[in-house]
PDB file of N, CA and C in Angstrom:
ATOM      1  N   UNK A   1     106.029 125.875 124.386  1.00  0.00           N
ATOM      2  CA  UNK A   1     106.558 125.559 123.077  1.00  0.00           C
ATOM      3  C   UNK A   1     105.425 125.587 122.038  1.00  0.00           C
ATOM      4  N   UNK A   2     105.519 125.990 120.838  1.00  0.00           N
ATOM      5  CA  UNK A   2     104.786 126.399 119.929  1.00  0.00           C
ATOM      6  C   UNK A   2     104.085 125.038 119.074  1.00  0.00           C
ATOM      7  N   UNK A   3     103.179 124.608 118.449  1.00  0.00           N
ATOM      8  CA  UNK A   3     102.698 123.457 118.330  1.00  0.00           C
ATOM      9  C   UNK A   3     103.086 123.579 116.660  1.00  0.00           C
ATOM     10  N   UNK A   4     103.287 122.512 116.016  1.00  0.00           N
ATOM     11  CA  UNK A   4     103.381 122.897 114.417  1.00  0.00           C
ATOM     12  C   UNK A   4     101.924 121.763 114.011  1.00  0.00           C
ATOM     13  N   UNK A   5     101.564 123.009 113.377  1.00  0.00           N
ATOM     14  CA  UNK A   5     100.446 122.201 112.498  1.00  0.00           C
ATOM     15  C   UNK A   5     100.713 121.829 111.384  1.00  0.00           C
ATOM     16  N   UNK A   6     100.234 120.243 110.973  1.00  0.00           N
ATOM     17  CA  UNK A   6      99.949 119.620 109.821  1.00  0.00           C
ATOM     18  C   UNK A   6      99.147 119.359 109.553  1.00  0.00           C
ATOM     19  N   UNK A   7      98.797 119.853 108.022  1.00  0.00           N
ATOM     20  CA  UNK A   7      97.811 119.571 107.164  1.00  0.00           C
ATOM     21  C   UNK A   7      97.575 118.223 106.554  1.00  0.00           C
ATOM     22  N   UNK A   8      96.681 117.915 106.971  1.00  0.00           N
ATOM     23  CA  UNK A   8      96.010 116.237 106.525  1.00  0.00           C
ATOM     24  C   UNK A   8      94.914 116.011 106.035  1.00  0.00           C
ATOM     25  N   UNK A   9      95.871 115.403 104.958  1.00  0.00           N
ATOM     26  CA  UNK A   9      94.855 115.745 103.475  1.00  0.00           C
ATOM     27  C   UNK A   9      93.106 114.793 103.843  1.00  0.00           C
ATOM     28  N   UNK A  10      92.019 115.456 103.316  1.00  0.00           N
ATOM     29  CA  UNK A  10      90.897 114.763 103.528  1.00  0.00           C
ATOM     30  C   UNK A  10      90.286 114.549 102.395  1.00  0.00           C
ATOM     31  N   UNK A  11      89.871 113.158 102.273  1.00  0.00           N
ATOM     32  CA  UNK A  11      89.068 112.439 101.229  1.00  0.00           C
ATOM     33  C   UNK A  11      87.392 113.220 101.188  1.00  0.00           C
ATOM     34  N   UNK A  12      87.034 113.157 100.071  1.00  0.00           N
ATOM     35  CA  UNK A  12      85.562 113.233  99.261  1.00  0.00           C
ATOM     36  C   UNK A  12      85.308 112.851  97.950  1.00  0.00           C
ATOM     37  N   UNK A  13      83.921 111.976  97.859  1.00  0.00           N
ATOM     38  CA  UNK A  13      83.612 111.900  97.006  1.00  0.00           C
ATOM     39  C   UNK A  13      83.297 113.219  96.029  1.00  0.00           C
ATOM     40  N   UNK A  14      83.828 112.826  94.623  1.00  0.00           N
ATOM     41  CA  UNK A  14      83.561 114.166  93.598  1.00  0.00           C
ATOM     42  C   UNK A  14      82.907 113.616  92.332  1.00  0.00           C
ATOM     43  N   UNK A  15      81.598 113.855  92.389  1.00  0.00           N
ATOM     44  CA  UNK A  15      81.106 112.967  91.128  1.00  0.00           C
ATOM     45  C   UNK A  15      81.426 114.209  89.578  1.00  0.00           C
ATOM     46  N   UNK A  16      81.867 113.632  88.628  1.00  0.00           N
ATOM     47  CA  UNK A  16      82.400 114.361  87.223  1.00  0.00           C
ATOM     48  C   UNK A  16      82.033 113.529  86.447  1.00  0.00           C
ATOM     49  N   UNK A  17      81.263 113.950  85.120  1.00  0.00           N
ATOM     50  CA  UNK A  17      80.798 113.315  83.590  1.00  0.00           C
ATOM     51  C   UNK A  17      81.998 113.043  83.214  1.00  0.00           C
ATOM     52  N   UNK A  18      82.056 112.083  82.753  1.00  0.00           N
ATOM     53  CA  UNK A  18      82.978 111.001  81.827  1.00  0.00           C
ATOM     54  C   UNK A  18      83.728 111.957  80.903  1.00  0.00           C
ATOM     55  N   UNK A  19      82.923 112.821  80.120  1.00  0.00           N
ATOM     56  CA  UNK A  19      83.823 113.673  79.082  1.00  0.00           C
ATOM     57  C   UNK A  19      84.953 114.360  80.136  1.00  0.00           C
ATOM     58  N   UNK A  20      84.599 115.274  81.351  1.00  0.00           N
ATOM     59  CA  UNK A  20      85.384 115.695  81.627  1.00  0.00           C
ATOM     60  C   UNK A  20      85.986 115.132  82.731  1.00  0.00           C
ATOM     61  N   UNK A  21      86.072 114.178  82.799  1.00  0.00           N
ATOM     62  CA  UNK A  21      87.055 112.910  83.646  1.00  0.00           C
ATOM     63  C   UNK A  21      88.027 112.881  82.520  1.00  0.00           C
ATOM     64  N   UNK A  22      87.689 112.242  81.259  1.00  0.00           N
ATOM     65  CA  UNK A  22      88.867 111.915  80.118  1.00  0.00           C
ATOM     66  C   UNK A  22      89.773 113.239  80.076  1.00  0.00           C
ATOM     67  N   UNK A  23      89.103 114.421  79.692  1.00  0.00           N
ATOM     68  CA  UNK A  23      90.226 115.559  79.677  1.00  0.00           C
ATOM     69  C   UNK A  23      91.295 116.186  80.730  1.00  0.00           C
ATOM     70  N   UNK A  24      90.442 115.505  81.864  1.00  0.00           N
ATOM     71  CA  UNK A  24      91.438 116.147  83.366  1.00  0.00           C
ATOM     72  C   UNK A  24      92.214 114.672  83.151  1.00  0.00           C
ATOM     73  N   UNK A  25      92.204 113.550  83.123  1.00  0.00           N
ATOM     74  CA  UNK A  25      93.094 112.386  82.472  1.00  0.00           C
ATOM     75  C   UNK A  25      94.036 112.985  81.450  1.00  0.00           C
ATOM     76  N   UNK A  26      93.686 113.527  80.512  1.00  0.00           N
ATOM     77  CA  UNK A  26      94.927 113.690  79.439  1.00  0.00           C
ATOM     78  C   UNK A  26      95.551 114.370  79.831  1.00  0.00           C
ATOM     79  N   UNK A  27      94.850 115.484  80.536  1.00  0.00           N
ATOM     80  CA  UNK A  27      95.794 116.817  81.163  1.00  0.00           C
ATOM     81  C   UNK A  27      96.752 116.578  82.147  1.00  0.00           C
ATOM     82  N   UNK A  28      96.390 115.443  82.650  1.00  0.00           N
ATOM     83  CA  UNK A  28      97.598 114.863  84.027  1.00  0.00           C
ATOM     84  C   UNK A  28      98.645 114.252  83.118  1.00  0.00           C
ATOM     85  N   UNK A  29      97.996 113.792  81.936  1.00  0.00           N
ATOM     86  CA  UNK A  29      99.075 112.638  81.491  1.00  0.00           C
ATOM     87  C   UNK A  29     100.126 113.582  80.788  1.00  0.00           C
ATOM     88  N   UNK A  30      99.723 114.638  80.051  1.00  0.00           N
ATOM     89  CA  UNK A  30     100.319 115.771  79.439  1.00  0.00           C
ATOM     90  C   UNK A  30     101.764 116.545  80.678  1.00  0.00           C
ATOM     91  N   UNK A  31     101.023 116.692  81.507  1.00  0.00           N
ATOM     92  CA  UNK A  31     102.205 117.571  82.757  1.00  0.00           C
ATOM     93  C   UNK A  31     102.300 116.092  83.588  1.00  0.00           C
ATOM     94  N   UNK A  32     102.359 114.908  83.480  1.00  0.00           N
ATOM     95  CA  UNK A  32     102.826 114.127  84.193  1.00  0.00           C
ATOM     96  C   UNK A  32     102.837 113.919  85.728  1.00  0.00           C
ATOM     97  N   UNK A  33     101.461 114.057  85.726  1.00  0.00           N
ATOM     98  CA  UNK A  33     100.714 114.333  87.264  1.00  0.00           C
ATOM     99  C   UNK A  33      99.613 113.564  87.366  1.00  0.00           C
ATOM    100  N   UNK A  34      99.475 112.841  88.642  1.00  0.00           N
ATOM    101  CA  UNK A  34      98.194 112.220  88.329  1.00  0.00           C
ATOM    102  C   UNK A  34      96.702 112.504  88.536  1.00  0.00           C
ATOM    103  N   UNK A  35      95.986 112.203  87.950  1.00  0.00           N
ATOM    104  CA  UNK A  35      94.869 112.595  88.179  1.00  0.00           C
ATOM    105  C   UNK A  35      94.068 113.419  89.578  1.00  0.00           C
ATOM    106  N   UNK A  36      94.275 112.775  90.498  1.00  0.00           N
ATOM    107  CA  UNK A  36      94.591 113.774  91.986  1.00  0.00           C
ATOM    108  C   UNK A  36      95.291 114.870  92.130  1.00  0.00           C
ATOM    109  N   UNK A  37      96.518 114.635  91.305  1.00  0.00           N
ATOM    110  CA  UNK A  37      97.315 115.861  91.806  1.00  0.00           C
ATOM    111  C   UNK A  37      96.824 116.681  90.727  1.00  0.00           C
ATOM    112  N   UNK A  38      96.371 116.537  89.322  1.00  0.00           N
ATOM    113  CA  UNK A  38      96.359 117.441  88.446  1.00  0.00           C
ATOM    114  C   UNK A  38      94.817 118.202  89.061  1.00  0.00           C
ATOM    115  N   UNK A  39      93.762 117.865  89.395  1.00  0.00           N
ATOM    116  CA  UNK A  39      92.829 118.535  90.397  1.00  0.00           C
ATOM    117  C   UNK A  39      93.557 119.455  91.387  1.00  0.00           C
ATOM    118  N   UNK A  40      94.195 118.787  92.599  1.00  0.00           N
ATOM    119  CA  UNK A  40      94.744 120.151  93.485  1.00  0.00           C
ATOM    120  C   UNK A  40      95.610 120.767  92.757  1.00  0.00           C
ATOM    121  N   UNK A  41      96.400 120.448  91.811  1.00  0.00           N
ATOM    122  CA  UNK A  41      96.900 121.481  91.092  1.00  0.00           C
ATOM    123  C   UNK A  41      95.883 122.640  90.311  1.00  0.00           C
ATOM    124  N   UNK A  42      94.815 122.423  89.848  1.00  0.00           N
ATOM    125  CA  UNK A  42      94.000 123.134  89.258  1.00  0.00           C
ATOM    126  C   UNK A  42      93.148 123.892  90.373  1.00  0.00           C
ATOM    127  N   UNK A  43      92.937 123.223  91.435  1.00  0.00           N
ATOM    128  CA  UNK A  43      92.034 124.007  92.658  1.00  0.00           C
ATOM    129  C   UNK A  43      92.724 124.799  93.519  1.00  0.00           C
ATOM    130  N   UNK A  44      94.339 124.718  93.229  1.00  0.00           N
ATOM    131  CA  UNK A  44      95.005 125.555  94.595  1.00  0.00           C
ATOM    132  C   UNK A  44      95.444 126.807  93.468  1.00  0.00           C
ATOM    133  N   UNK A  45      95.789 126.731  92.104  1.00  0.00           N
ATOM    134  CA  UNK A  45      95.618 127.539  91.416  1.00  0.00           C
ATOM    135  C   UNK A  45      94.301 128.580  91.655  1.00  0.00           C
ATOM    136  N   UNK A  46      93.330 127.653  91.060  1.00  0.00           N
ATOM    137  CA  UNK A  46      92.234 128.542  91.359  1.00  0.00           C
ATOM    138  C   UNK A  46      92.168 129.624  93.040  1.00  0.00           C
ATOM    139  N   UNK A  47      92.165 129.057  93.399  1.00  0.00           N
ATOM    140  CA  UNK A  47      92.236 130.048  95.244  1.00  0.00           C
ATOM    141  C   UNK A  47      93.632 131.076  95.100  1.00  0.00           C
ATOM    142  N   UNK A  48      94.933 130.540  94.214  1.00  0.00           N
ATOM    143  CA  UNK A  48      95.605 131.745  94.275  1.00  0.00           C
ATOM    144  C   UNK A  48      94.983 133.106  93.456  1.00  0.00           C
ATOM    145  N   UNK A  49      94.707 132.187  92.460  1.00  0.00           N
ATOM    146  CA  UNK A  49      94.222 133.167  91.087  1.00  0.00           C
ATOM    147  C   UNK A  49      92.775 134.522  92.071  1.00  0.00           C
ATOM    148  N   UNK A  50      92.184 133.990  92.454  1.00  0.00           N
ATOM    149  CA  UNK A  50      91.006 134.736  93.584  1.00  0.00           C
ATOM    150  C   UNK A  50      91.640 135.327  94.908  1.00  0.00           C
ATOM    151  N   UNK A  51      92.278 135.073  94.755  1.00  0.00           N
ATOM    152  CA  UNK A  51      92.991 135.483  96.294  1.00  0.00           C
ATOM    153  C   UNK A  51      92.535 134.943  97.273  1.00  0.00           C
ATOM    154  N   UNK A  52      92.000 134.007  97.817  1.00  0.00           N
ATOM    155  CA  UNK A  52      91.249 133.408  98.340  1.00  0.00           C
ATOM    156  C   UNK A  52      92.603 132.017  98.914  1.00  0.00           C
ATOM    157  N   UNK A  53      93.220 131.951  98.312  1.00  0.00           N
ATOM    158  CA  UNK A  53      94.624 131.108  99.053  1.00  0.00           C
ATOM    159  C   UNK A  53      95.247 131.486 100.183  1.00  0.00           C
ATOM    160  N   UNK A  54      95.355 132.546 100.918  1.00  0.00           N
ATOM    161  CA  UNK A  54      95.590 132.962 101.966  1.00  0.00           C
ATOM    162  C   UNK A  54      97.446 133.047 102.467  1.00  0.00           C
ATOM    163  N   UNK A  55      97.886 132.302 103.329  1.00  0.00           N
ATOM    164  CA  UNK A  55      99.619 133.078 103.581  1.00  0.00           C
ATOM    165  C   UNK A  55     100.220 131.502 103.282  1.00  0.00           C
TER     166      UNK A  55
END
């Protein structure tokens, strides 16, 4: 029988200057996402945008 893999999400520290902490803040608050998600939203973008996102 075939195994299903799940993806589990992993923590890291990400150090970011204050200016652009506040703008990825407004930008979550703007599309109503939070600060976490508005990052993987911006980083899984990025890997589609490169092709680099895979199947």
């Amino acid at each position: 029988m075939a195994e299903i893999k799940v993806n589990k999400p992993k923590s890291f520290v990400l150090r970011i200057d204050s200016a652009t902490m506040e703008r990825i803040e407004r930008w979550a608050a703007d599309e109503f996402r939070s600060v976490n998600g508005q990052i993987l939203y911006l980083l899984d973008d990025a890997l589609k945008k490169s092709g680099r996102k895979g199947k």
